[in-house]
PDB file of N, CA and C in Angstrom:
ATOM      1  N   UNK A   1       4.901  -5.642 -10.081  1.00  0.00           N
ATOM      2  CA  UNK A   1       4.065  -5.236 -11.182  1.00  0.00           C
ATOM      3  C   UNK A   1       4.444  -6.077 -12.396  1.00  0.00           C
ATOM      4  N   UNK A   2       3.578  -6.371 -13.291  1.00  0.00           N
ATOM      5  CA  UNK A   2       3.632  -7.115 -14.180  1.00  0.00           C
ATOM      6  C   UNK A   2       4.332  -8.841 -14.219  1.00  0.00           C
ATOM      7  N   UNK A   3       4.319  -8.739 -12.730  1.00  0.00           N
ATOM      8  CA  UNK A   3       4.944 -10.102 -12.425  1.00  0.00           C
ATOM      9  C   UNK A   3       6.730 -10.457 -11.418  1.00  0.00           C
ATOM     10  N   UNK A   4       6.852  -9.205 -11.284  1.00  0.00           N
ATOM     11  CA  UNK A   4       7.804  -8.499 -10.823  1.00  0.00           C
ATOM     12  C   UNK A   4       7.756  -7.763  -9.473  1.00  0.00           C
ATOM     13  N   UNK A   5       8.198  -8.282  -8.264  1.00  0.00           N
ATOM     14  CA  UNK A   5       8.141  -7.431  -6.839  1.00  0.00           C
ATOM     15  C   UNK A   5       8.329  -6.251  -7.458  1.00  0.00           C
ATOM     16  N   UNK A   6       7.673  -5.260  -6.597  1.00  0.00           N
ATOM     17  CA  UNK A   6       7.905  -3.924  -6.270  1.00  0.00           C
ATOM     18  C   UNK A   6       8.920  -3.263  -5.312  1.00  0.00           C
ATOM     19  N   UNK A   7      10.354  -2.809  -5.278  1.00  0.00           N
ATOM     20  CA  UNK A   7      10.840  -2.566  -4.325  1.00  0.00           C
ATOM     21  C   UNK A   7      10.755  -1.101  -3.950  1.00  0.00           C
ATOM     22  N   UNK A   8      10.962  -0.367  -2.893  1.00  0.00           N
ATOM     23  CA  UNK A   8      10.809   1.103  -2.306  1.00  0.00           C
ATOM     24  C   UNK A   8       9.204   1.815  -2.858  1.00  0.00           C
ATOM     25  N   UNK A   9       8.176   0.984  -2.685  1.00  0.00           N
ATOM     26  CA  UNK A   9       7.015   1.750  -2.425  1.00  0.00           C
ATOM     27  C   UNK A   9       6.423   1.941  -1.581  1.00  0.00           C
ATOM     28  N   UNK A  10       5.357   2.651  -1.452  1.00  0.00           N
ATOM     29  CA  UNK A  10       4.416   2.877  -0.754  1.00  0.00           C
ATOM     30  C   UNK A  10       3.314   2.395  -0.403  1.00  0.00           C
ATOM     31  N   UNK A  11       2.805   1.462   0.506  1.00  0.00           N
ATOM     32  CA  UNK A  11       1.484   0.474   0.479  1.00  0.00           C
ATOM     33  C   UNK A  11       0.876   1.254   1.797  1.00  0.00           C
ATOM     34  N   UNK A  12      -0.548   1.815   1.730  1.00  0.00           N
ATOM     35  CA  UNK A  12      -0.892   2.223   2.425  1.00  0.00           C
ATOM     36  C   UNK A  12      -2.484   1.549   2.852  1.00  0.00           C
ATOM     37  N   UNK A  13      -2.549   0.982   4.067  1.00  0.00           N
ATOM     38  CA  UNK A  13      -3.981   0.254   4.197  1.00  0.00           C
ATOM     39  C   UNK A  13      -4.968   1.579   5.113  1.00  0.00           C
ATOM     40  N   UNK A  14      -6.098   2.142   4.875  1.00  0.00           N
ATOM     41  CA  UNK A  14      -7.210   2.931   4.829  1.00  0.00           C
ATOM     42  C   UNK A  14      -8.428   2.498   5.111  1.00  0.00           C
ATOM     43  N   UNK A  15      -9.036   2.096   6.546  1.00  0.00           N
ATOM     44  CA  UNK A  15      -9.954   1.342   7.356  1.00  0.00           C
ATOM     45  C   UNK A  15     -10.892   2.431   6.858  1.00  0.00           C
ATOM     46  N   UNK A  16     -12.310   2.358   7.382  1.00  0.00           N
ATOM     47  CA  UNK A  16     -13.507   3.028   7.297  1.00  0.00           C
ATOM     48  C   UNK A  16     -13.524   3.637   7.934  1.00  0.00           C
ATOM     49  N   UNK A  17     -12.574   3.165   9.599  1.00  0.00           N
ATOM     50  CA  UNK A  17     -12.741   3.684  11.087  1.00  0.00           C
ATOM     51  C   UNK A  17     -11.278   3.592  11.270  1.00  0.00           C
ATOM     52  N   UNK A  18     -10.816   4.094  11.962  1.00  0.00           N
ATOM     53  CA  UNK A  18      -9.734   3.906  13.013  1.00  0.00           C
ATOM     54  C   UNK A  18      -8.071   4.397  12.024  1.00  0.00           C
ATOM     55  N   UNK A  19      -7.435   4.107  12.448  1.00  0.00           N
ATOM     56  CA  UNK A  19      -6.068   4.477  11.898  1.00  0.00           C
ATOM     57  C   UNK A  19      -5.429   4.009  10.710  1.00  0.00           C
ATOM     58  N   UNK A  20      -4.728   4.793   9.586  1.00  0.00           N
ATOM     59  CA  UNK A  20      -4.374   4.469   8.763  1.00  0.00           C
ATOM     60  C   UNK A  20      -2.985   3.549   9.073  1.00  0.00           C
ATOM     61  N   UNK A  21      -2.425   2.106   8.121  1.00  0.00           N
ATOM     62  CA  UNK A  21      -1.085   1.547   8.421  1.00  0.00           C
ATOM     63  C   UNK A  21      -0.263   1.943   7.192  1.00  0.00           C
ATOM     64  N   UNK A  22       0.639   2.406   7.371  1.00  0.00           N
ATOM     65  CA  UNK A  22       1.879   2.475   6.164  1.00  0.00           C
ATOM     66  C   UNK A  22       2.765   1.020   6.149  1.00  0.00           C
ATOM     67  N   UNK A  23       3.236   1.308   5.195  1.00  0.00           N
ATOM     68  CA  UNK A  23       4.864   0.640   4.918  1.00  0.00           C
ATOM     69  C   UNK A  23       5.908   0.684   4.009  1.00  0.00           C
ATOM     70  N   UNK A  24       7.181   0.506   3.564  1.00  0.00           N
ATOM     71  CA  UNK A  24       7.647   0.476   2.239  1.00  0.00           C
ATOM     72  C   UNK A  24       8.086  -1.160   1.566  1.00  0.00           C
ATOM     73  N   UNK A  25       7.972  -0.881   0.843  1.00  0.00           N
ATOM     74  CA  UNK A  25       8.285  -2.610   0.250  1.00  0.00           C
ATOM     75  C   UNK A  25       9.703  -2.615   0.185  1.00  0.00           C
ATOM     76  N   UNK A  26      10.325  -3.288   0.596  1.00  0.00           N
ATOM     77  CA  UNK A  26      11.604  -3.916   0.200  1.00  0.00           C
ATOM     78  C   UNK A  26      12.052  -4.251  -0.688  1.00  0.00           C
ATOM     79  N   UNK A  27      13.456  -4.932  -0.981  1.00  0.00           N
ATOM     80  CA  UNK A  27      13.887  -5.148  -2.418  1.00  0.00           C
ATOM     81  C   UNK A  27      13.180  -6.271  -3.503  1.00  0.00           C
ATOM     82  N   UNK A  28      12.293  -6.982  -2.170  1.00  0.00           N
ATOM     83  CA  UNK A  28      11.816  -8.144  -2.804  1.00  0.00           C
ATOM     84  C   UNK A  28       9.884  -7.750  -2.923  1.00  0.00           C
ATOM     85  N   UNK A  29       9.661  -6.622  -2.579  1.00  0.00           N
ATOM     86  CA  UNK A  29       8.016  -6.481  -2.455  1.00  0.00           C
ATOM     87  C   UNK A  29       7.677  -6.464  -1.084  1.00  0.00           C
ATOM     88  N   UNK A  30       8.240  -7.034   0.010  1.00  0.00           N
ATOM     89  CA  UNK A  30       7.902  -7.452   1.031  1.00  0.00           C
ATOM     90  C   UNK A  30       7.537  -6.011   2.068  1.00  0.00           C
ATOM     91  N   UNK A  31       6.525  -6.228   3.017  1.00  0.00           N
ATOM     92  CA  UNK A  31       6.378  -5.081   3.886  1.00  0.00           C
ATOM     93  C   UNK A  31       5.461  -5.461   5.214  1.00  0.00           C
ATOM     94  N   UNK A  32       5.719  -4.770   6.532  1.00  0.00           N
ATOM     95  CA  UNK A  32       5.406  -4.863   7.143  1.00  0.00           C
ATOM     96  C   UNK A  32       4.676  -3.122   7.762  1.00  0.00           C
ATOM     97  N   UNK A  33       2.963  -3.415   7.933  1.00  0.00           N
ATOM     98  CA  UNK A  33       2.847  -2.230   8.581  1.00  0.00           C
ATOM     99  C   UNK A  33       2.822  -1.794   9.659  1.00  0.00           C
ATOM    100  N   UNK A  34       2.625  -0.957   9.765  1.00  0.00           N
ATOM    101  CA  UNK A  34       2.525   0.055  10.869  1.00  0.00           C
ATOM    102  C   UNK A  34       1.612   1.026  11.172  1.00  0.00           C
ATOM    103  N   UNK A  35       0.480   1.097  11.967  1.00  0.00           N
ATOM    104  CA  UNK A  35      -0.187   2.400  11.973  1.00  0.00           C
ATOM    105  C   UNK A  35       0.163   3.581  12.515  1.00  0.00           C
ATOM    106  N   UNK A  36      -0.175   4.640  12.140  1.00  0.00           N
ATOM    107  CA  UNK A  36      -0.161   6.175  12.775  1.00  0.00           C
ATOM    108  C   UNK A  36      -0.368   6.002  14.024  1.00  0.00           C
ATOM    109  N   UNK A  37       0.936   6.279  14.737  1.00  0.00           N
ATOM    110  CA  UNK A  37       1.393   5.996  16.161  1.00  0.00           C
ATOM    111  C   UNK A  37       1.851   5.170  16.842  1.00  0.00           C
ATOM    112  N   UNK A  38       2.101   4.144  15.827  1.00  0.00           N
ATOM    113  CA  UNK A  38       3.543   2.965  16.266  1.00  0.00           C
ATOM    114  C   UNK A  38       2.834   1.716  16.085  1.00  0.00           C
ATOM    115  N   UNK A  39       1.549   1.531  16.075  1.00  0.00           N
ATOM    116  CA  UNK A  39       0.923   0.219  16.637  1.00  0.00           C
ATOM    117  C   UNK A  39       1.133  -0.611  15.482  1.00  0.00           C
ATOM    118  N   UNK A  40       1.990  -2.000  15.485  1.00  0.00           N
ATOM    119  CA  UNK A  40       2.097  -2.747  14.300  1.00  0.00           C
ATOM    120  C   UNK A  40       0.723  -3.130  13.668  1.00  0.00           C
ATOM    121  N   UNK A  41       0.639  -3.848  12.417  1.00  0.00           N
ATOM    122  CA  UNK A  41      -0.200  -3.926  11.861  1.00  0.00           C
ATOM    123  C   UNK A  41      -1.597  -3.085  11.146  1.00  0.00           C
ATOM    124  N   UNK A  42      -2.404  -3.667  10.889  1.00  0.00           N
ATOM    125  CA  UNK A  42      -3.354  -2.872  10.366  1.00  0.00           C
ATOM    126  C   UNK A  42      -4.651  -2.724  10.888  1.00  0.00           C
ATOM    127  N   UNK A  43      -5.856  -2.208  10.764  1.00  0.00           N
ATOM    128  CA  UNK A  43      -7.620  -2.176  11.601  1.00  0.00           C
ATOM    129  C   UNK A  43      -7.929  -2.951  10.965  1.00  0.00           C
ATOM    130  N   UNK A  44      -8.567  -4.429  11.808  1.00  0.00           N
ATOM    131  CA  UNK A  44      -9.227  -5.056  11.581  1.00  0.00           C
ATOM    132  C   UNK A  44     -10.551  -4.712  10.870  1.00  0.00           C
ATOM    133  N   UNK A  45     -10.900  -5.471  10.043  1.00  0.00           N
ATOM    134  CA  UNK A  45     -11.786  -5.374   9.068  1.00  0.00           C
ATOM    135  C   UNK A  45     -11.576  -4.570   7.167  1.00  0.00           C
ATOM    136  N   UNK A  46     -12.597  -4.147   6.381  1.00  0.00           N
ATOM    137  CA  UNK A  46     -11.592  -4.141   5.304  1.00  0.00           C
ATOM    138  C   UNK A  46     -11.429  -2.752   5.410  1.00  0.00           C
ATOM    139  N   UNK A  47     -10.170  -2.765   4.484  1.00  0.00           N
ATOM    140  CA  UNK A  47      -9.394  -1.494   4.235  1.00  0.00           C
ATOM    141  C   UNK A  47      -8.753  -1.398   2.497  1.00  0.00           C
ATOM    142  N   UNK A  48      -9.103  -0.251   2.405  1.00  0.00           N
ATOM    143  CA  UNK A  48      -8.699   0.411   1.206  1.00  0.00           C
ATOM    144  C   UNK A  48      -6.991   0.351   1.313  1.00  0.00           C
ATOM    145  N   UNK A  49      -6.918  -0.240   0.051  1.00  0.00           N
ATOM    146  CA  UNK A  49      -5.235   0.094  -0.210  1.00  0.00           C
ATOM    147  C   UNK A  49      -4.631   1.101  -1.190  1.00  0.00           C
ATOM    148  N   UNK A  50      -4.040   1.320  -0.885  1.00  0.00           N
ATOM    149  CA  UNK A  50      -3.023   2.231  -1.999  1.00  0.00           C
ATOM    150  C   UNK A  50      -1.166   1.779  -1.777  1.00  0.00           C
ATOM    151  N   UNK A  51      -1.200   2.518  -3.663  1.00  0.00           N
ATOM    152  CA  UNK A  51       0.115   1.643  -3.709  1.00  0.00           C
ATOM    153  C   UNK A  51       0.915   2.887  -4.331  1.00  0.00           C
ATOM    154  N   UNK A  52       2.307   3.191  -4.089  1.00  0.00           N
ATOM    155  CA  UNK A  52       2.443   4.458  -4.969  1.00  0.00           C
ATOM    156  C   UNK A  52       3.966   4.527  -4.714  1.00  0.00           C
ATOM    157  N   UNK A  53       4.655   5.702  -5.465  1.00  0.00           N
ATOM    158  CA  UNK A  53       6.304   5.462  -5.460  1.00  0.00           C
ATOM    159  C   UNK A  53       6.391   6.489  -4.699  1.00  0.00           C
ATOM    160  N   UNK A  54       7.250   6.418  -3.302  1.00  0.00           N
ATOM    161  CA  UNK A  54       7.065   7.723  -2.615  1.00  0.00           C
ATOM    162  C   UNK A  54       8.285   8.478  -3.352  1.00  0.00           C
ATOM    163  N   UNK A  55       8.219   9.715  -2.544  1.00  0.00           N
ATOM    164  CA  UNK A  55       9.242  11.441  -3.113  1.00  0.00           C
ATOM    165  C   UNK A  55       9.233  11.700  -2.421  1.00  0.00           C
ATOM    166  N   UNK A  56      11.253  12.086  -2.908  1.00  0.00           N
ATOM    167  CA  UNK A  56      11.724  13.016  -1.930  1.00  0.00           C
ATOM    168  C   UNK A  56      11.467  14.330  -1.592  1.00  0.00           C
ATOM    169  N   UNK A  57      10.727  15.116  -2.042  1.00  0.00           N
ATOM    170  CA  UNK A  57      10.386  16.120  -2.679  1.00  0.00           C
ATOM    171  C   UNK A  57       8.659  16.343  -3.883  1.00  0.00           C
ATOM    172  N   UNK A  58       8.138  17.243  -2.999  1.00  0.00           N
ATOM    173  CA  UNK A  58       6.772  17.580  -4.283  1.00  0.00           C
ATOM    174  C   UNK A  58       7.131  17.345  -5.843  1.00  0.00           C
ATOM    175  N   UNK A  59       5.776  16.841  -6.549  1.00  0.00           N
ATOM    176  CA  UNK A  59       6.454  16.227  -7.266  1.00  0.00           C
ATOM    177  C   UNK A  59       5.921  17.589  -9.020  1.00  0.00           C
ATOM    178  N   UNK A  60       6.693  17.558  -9.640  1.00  0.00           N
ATOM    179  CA  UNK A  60       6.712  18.891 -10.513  1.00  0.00           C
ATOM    180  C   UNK A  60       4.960  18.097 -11.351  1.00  0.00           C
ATOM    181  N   UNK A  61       4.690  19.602 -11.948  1.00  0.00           N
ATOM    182  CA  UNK A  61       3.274  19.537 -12.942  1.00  0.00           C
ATOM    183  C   UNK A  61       3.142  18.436 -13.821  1.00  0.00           C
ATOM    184  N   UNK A  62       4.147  18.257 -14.209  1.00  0.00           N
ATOM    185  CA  UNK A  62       4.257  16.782 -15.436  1.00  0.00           C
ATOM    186  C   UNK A  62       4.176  15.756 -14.532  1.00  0.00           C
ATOM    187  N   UNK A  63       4.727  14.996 -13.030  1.00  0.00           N
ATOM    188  CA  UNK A  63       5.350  13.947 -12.727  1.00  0.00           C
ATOM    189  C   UNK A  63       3.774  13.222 -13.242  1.00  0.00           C
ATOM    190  N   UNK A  64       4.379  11.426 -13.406  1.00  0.00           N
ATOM    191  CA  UNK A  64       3.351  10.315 -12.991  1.00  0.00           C
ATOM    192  C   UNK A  64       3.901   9.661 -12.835  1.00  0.00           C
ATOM    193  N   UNK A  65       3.308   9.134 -11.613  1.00  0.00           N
ATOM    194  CA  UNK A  65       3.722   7.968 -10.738  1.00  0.00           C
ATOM    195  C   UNK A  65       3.603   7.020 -11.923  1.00  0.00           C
ATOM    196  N   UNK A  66       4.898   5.831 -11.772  1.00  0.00           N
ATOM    197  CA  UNK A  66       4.744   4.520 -12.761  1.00  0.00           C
ATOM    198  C   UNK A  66       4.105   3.448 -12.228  1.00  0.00           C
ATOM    199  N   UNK A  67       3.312   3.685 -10.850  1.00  0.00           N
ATOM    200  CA  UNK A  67       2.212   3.111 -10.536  1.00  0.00           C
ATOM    201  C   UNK A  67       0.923   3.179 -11.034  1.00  0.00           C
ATOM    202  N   UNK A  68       0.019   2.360 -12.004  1.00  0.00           N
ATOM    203  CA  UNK A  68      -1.226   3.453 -12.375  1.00  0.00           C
ATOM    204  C   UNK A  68      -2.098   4.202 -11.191  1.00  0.00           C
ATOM    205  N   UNK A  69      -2.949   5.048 -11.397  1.00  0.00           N
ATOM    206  CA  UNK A  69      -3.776   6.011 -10.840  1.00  0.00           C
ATOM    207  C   UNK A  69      -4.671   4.785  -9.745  1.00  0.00           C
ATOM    208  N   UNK A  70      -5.292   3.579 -10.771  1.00  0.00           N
ATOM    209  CA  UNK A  70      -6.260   2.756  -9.915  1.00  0.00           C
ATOM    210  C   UNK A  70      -5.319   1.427  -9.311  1.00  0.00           C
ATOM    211  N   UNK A  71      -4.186   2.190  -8.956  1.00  0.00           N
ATOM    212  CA  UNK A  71      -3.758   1.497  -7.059  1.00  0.00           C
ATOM    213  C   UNK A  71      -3.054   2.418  -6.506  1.00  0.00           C
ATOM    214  N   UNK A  72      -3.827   3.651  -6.688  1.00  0.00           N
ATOM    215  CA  UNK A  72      -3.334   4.445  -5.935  1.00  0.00           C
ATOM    216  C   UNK A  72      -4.215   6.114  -5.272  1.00  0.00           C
ATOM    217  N   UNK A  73      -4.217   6.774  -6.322  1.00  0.00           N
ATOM    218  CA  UNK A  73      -4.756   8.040  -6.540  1.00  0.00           C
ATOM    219  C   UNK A  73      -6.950   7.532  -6.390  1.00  0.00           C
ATOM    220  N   UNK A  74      -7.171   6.804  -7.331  1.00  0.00           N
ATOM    221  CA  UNK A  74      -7.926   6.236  -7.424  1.00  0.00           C
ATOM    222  C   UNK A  74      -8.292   4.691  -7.463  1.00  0.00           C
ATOM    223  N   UNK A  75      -7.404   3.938  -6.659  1.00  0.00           N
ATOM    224  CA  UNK A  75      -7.374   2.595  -5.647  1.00  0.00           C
ATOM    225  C   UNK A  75      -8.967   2.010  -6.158  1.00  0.00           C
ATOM    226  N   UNK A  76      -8.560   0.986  -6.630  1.00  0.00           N
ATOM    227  CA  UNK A  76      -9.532  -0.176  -6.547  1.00  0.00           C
ATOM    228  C   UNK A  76      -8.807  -1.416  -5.775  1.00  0.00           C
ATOM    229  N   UNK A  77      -7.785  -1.420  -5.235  1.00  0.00           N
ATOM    230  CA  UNK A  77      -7.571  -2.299  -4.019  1.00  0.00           C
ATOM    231  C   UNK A  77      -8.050  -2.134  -2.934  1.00  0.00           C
ATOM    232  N   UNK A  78      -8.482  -3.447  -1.912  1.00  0.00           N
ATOM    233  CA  UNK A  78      -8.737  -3.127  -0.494  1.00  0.00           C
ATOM    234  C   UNK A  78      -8.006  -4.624  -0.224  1.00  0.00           C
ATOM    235  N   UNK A  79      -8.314  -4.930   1.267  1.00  0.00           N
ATOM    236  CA  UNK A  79      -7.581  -5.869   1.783  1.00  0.00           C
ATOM    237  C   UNK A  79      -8.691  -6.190   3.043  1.00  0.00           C
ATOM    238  N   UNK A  80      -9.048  -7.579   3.939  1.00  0.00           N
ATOM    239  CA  UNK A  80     -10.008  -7.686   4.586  1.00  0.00           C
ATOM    240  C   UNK A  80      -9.016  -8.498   5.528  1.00  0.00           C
ATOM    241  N   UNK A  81      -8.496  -7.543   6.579  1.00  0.00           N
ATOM    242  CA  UNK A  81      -7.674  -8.113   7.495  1.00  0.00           C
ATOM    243  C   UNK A  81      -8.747  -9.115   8.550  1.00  0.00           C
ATOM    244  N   UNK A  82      -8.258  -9.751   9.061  1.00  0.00           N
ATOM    245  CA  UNK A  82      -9.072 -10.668   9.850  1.00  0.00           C
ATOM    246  C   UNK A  82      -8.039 -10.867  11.202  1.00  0.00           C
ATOM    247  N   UNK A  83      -8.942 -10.861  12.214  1.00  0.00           N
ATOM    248  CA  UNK A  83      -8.342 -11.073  13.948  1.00  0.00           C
ATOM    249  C   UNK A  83      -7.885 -12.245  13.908  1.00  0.00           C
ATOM    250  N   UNK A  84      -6.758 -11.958  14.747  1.00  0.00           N
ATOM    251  CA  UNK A  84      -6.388 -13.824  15.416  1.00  0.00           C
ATOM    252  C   UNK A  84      -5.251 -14.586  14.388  1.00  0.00           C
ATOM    253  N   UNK A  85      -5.006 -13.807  13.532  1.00  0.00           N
ATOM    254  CA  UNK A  85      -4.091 -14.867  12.378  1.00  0.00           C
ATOM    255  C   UNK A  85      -3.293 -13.954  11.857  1.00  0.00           C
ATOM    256  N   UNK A  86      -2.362 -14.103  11.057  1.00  0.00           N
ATOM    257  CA  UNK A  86      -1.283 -13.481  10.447  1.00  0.00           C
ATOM    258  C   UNK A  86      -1.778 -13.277   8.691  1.00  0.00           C
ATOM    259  N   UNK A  87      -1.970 -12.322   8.940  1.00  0.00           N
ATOM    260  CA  UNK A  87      -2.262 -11.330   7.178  1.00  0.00           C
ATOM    261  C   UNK A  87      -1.253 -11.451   6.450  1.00  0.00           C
ATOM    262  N   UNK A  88      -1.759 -12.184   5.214  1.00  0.00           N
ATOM    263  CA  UNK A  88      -0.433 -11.708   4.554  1.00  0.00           C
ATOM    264  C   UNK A  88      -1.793 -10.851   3.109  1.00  0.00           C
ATOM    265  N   UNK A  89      -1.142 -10.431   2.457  1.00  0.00           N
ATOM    266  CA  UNK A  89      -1.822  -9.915   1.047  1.00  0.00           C
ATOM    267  C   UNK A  89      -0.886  -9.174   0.179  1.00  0.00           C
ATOM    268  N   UNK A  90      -0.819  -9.983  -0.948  1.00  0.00           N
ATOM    269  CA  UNK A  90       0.046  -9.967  -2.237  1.00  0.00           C
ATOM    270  C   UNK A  90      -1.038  -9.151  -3.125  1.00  0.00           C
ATOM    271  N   UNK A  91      -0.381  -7.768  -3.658  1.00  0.00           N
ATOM    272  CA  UNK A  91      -1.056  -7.536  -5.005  1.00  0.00           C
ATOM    273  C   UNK A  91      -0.350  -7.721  -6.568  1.00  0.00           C
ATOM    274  N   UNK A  92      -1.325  -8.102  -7.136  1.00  0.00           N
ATOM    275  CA  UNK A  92      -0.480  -8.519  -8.635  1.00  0.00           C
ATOM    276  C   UNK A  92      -1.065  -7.758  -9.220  1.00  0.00           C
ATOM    277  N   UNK A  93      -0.299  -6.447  -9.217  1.00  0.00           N
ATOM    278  CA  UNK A  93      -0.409  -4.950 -10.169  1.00  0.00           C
ATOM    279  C   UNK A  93       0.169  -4.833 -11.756  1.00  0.00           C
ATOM    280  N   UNK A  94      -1.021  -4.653 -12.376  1.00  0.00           N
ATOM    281  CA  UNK A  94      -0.325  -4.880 -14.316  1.00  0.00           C
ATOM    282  C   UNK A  94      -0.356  -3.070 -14.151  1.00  0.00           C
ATOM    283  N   UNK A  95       0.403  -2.973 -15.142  1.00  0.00           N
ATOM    284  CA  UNK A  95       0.913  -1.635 -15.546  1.00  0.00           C
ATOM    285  C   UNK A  95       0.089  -1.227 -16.736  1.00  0.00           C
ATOM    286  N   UNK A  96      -0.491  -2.215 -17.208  1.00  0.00           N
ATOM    287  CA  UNK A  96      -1.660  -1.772 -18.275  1.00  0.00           C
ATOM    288  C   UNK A  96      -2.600  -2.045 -18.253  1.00  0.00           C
TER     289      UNK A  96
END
C-alpha cells in the first residue's frame, strides 16, 4: 500500500462460477492461492478480488480494517486469470 508490500493479508480471488482462491501475503506481499478444497490456483476467467487484514478473533463495533472498504468490503479489484500461463497480479493499493 502506498508503495509498500503488504505483509500477513488477506487476498481473496471471487469467480462468477466455481470456487473461491485464498491466500496470505508474506513479508514481502507475495502469495500463492489456493481454492476451497486444496486445488492450487485460481477459476479461470475474471474474478473479483478482495484484500483485507485477517483476525484472530471477531472484530469489536469500532474496528477498521487499515485496508480501505474499496479493496475489500466493497472491492473494486478483479483479476482476469488466463489458461495455460502463470498469473501473476500485483495490486498498487493507496490508502487514500
Amino acid at each position: 500500500m502506498d508503495g509498500a508490500p503488504l505483509a500477513n493479508k488477506s487476498i481473496v480471488f471471487t469467480p462468477a462460477q466455481g470456487r473461491a482462491a485464498m491466500a496470505v501475503t508474506d513479508e514481502n506481499g507475495h502469495y500463492e492461492l489456493i481454492q476451497v478444497g486444496g486445488e492450487p490456483g485460481a477459476v479461470i476467467g475474471n474474478n473479483a478480488v478482495s484484500i483485507s487484514t485477517p483476525l484472530e478473533a471477531p472484530p469489536g463495533p469500532t474496528y477498521k480494517d487499515p485496508i480501505p472498504a474499496r479493496y475489500n468490503e466493497a472491492t473494486t479489484l478483479s483479476a482476469d486469470v488466463k489458461a495455460g500461463t502463470e498469473n501473476h497480479f500485483n495490486f498498487d493499493l493507496q490508502s487514500k
